[in-house]
N, C-alpha and C. Protein backbone atom coordinates (compact mmCIF):
# COMPACT_ATOMS: atom_id res chain seq x y z
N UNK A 1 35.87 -61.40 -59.84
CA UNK A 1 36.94 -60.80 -59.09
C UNK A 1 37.71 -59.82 -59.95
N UNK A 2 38.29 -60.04 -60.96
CA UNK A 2 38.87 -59.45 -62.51
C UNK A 2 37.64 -58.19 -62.59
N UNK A 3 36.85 -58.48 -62.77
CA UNK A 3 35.79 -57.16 -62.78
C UNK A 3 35.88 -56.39 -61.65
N UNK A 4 35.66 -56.40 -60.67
CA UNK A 4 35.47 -56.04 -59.44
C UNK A 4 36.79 -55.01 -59.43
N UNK A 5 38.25 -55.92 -59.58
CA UNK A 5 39.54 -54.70 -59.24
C UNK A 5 39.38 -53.78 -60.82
N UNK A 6 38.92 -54.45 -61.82
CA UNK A 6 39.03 -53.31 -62.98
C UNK A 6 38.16 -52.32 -62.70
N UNK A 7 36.63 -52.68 -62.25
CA UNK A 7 35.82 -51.41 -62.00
C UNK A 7 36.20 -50.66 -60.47
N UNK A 8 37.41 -51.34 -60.06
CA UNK A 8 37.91 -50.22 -58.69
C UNK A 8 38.88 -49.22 -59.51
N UNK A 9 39.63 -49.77 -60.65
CA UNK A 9 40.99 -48.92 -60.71
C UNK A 9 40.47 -47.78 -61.20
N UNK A 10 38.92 -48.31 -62.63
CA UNK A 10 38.72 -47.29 -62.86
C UNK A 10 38.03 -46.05 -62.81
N UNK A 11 37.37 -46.46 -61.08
CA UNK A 11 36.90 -45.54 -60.69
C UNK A 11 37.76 -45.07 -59.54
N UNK A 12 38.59 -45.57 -59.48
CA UNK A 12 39.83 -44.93 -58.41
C UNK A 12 40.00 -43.16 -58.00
N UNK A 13 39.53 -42.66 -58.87
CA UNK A 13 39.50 -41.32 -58.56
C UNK A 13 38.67 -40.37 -58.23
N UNK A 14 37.26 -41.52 -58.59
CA UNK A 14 36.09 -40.59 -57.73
C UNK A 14 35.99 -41.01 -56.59
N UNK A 15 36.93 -42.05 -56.19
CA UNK A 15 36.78 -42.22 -54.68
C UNK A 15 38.05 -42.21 -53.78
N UNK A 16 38.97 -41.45 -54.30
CA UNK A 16 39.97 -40.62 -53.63
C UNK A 16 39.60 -39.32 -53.22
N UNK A 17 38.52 -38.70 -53.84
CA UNK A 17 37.89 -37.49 -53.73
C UNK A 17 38.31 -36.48 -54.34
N UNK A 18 38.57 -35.23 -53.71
CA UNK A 18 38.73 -34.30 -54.72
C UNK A 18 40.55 -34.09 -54.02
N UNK A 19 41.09 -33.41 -54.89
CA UNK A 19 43.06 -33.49 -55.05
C UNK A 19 43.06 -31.93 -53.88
N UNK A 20 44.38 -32.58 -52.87
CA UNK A 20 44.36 -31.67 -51.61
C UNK A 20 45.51 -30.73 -51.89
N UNK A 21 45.30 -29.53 -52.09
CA UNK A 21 46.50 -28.67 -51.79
C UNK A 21 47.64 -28.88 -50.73
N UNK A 22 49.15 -29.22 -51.25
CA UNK A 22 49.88 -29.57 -50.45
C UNK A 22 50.30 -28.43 -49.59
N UNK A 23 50.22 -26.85 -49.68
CA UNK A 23 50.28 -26.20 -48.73
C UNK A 23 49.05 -26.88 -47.56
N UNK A 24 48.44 -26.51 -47.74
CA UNK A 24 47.56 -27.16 -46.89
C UNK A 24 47.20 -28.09 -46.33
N UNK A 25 47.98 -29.31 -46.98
CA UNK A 25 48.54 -30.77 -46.00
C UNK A 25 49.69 -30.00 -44.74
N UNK A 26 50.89 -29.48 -45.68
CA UNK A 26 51.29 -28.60 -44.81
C UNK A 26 51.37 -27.70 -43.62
N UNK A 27 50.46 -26.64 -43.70
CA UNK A 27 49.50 -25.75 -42.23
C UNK A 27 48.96 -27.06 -41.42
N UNK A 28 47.88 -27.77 -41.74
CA UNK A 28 47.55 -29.17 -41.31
C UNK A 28 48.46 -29.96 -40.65
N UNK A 29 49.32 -30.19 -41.29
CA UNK A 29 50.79 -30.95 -40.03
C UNK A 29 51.11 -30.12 -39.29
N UNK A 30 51.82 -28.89 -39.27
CA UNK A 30 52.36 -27.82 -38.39
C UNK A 30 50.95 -27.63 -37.04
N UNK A 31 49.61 -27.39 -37.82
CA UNK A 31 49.06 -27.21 -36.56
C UNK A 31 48.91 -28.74 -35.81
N UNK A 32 49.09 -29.81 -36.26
CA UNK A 32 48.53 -30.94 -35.66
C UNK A 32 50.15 -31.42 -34.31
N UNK A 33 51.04 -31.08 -35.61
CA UNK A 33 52.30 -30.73 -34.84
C UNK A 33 52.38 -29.82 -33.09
N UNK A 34 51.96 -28.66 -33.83
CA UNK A 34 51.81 -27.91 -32.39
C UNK A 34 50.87 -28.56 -31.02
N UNK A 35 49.90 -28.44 -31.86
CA UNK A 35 48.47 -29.00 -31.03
C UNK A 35 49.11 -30.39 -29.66
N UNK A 36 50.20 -31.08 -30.65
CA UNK A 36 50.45 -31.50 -29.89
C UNK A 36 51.39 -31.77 -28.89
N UNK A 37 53.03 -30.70 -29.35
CA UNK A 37 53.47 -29.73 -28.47
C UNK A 37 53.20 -29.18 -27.41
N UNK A 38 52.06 -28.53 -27.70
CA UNK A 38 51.36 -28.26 -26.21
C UNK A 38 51.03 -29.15 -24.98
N UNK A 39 50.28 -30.21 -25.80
CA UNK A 39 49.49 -30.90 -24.73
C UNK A 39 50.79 -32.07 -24.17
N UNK A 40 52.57 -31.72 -24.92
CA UNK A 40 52.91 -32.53 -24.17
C UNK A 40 53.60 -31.66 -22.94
N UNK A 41 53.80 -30.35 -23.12
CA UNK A 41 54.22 -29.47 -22.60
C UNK A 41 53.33 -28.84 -21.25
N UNK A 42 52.13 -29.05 -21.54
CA UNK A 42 50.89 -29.36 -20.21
C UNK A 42 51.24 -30.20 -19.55
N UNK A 43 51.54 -31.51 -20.00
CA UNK A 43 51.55 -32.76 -18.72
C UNK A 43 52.66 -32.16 -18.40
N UNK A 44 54.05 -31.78 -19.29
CA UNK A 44 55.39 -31.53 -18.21
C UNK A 44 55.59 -30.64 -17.03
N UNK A 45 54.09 -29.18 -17.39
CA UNK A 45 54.12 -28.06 -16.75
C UNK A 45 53.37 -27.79 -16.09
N UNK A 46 52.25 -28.85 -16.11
CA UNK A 46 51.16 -28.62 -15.50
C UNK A 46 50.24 -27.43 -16.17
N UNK A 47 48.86 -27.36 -15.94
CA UNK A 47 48.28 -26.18 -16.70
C UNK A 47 48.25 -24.78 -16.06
N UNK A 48 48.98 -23.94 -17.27
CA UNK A 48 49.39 -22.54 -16.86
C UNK A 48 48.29 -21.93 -18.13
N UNK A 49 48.09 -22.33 -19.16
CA UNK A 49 47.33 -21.41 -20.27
C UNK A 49 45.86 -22.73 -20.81
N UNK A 50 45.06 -22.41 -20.68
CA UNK A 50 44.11 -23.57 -21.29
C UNK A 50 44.71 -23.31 -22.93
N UNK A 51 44.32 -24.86 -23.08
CA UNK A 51 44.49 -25.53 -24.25
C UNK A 51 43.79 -25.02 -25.36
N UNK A 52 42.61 -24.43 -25.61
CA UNK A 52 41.73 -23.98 -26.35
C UNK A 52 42.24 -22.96 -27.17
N UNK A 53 42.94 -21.85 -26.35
CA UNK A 53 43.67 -20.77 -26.13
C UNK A 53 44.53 -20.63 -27.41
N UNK A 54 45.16 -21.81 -27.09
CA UNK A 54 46.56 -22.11 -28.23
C UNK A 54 46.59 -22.36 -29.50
N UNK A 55 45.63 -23.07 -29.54
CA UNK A 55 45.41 -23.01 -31.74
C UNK A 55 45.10 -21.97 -32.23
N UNK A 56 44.24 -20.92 -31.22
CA UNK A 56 43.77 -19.48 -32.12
C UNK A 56 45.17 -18.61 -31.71
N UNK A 57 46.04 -18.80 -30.98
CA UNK A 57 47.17 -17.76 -30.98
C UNK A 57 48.08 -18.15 -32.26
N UNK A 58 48.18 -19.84 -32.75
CA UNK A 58 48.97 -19.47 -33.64
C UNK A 58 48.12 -19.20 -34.89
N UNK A 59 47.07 -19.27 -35.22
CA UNK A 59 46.68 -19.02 -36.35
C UNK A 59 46.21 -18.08 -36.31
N UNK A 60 46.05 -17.11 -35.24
CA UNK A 60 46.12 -15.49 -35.31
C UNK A 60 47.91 -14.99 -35.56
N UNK A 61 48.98 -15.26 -35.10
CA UNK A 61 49.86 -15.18 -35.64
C UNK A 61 50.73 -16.08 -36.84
N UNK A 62 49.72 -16.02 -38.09
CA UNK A 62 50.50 -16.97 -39.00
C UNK A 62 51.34 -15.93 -39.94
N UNK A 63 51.09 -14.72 -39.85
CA UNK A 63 51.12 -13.79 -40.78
C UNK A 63 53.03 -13.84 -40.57
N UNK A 64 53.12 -13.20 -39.21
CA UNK A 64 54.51 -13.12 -38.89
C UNK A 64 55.11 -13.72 -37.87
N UNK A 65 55.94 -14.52 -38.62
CA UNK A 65 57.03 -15.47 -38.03
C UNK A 65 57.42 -15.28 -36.57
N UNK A 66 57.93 -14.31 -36.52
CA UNK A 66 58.43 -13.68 -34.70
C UNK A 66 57.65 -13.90 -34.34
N UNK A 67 56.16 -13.60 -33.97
CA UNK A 67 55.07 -13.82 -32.97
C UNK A 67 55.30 -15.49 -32.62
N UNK A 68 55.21 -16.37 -33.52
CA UNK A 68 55.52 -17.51 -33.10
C UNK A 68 56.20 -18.39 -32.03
N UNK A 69 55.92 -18.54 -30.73
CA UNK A 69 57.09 -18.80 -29.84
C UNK A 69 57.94 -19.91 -30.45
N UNK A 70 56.95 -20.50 -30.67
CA UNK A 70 58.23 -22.06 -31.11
C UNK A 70 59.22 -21.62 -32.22
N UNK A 71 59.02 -20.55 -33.01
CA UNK A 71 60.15 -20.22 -33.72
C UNK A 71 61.44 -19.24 -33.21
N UNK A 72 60.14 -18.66 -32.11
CA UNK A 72 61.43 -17.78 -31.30
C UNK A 72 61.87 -18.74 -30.20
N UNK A 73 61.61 -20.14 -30.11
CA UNK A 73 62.30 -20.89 -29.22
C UNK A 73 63.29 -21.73 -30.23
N UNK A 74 62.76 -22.24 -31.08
CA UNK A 74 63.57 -22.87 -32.23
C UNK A 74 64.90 -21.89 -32.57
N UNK A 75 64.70 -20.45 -32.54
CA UNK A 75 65.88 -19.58 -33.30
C UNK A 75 67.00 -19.18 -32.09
N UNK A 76 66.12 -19.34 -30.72
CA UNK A 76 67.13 -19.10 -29.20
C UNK A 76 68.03 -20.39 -29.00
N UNK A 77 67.92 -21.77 -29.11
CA UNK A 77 68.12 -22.94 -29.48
C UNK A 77 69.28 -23.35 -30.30
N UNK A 78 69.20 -22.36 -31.68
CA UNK A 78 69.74 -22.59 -32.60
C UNK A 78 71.08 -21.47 -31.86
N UNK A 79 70.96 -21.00 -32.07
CA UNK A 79 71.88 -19.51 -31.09
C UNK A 79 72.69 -20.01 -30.47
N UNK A 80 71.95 -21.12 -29.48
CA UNK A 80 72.78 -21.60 -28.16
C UNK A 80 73.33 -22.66 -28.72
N UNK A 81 73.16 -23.58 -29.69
CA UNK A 81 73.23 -24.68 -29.88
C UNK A 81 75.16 -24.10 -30.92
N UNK A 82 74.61 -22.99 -31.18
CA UNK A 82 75.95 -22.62 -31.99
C UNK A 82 77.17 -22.22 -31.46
N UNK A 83 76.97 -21.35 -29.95
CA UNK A 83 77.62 -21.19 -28.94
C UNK A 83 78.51 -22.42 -28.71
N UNK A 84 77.49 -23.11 -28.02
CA UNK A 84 77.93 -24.40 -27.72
C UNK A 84 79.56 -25.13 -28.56
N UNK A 85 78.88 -25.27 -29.90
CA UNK A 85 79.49 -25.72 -30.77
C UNK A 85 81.03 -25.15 -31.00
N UNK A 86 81.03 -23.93 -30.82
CA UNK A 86 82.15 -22.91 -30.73
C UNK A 86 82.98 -23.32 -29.59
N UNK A 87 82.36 -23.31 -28.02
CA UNK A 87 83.29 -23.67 -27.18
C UNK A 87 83.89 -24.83 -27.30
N UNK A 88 82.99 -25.38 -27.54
CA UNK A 88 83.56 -27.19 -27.95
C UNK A 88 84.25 -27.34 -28.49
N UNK A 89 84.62 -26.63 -29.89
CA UNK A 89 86.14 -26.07 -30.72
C UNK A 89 87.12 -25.95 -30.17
N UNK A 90 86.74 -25.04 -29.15
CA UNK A 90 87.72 -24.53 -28.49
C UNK A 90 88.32 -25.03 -27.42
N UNK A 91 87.52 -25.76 -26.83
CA UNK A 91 88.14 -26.69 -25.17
C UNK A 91 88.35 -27.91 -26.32
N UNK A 92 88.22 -28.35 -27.51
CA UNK A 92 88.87 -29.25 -27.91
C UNK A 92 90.26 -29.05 -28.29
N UNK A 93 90.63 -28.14 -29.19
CA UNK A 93 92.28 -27.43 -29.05
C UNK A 93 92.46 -27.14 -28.05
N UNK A 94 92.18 -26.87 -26.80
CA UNK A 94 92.82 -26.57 -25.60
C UNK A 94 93.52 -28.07 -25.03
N UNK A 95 92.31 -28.68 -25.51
CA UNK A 95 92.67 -29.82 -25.26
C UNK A 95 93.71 -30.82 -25.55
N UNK A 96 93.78 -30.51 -27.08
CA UNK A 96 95.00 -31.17 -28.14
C UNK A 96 96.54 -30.81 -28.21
N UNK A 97 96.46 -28.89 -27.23
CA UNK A 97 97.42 -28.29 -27.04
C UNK A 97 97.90 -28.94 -25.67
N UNK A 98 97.39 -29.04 -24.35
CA UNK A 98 98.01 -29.64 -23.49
C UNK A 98 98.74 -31.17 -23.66
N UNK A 99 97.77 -32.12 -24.54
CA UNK A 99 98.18 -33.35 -25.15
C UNK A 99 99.35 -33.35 -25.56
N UNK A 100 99.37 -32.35 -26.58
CA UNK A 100 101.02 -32.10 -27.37
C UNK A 100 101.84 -32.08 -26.34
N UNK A 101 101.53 -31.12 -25.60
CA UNK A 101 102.61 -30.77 -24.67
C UNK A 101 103.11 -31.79 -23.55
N UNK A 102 102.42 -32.55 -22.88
CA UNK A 102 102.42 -33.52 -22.08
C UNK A 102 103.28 -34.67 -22.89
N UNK A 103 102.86 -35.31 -24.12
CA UNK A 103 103.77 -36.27 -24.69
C UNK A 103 105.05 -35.48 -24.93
N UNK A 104 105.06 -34.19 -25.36
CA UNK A 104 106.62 -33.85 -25.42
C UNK A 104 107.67 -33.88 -24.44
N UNK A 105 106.47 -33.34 -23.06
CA UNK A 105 107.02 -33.61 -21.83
C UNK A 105 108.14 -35.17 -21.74
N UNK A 106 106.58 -36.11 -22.14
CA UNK A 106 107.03 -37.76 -21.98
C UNK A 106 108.54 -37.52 -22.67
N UNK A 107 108.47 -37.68 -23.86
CA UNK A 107 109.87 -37.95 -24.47
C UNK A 107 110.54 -37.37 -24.20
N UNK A 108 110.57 -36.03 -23.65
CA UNK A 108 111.84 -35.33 -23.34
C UNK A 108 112.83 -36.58 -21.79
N UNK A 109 111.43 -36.42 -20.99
CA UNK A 109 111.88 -37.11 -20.20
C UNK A 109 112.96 -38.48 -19.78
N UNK A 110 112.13 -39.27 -21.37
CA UNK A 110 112.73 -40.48 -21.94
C UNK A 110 114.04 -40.15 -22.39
N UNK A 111 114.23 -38.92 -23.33
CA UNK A 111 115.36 -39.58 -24.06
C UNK A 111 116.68 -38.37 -22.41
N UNK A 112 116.26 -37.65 -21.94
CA UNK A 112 116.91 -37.35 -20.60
C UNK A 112 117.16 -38.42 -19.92
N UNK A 113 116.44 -39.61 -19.57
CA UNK A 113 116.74 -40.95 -18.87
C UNK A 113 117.52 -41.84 -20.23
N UNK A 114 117.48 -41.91 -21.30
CA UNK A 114 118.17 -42.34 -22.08
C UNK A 114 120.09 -42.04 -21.88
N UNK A 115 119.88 -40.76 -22.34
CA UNK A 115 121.14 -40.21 -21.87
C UNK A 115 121.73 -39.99 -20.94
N UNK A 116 121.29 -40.08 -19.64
CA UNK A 116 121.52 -40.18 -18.37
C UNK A 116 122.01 -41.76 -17.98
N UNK A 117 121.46 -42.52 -18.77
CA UNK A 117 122.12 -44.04 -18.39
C UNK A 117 123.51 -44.62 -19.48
N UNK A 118 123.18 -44.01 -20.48
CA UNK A 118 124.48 -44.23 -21.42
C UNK A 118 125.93 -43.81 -20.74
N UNK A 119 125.47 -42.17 -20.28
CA UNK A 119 126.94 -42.02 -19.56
C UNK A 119 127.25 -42.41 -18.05
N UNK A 120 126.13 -42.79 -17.75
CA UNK A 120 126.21 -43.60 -16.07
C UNK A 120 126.18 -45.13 -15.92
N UNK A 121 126.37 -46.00 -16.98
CA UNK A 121 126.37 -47.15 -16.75
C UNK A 121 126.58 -48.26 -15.85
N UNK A 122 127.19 -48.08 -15.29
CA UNK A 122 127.22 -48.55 -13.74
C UNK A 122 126.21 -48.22 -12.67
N UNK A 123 126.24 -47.01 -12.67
CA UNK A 123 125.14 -47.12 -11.57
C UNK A 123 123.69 -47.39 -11.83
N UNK A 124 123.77 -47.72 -13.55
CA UNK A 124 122.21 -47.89 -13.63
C UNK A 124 122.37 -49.77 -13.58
N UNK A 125 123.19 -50.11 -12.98
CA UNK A 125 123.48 -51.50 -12.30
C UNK A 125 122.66 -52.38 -10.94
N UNK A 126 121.98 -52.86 -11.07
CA UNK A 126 121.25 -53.55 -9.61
C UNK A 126 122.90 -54.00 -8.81
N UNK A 127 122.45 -53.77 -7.67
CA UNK A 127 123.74 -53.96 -6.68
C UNK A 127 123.20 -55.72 -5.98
């Protein structure tokens, strides 16, 4: 058994094979990535472009980025997603400004009923 794992460790590397360029693990995920982007984007859309179609468009456009839809959907996304983020800023101080104002309202109100009963004491009397 002792033999057996020593003559694995030390042939461990002729049988990992030969060492993989990590760009190329890389391209390899992205297309396996897409590949399957699509086919989930088929069941949602039903088929408008065959499937075949789609691995040679992006690896005919690897050169430049823009051709890429998913990056020009990823960068429209990002755009909107920033928009977003901005109004949300903003209807949140809109928000914090009416707040202010409403509790100031409150207390004004309070200390107006405050002072309104100090010098009316009697009539703030149950009969």
């Amino acid at each position: 058994m002792e033999e057996t794992v020593r003559t694995l460790l030390q042939n461990q590397d002729s049988l990992e094979g030969p060492k993989v360029d990590p760009l190329d693990l890389m391209k390899a995920y992205k297309d396996k990535l897409l590949e399957e982007m699509w086919k989930q984007q088929d069941s949602l859309e039903g088929p408008s472009a065959p499937s075949a179609e789609r691995p040679a468009e992006s690896e005919a456009g690897g050169g430049s980025e823009d051709s890429n839809p998913l990056l020009q959907r990823l960068r429209a996304l990002e755009a909107e997603n920033s928009a977003l983020s901005l109004e949300n800023d903003t209807q949140r101080k809109q928000y914090e400004r009416c707040l202010d104002e409403v509790a100031n309202q409150v207390v004004q109100a309070l200390l107006t009923q405050k002072v309104s009963l100090s010098l009316h004491p009697a009539s703030s009397q149950p009969l």
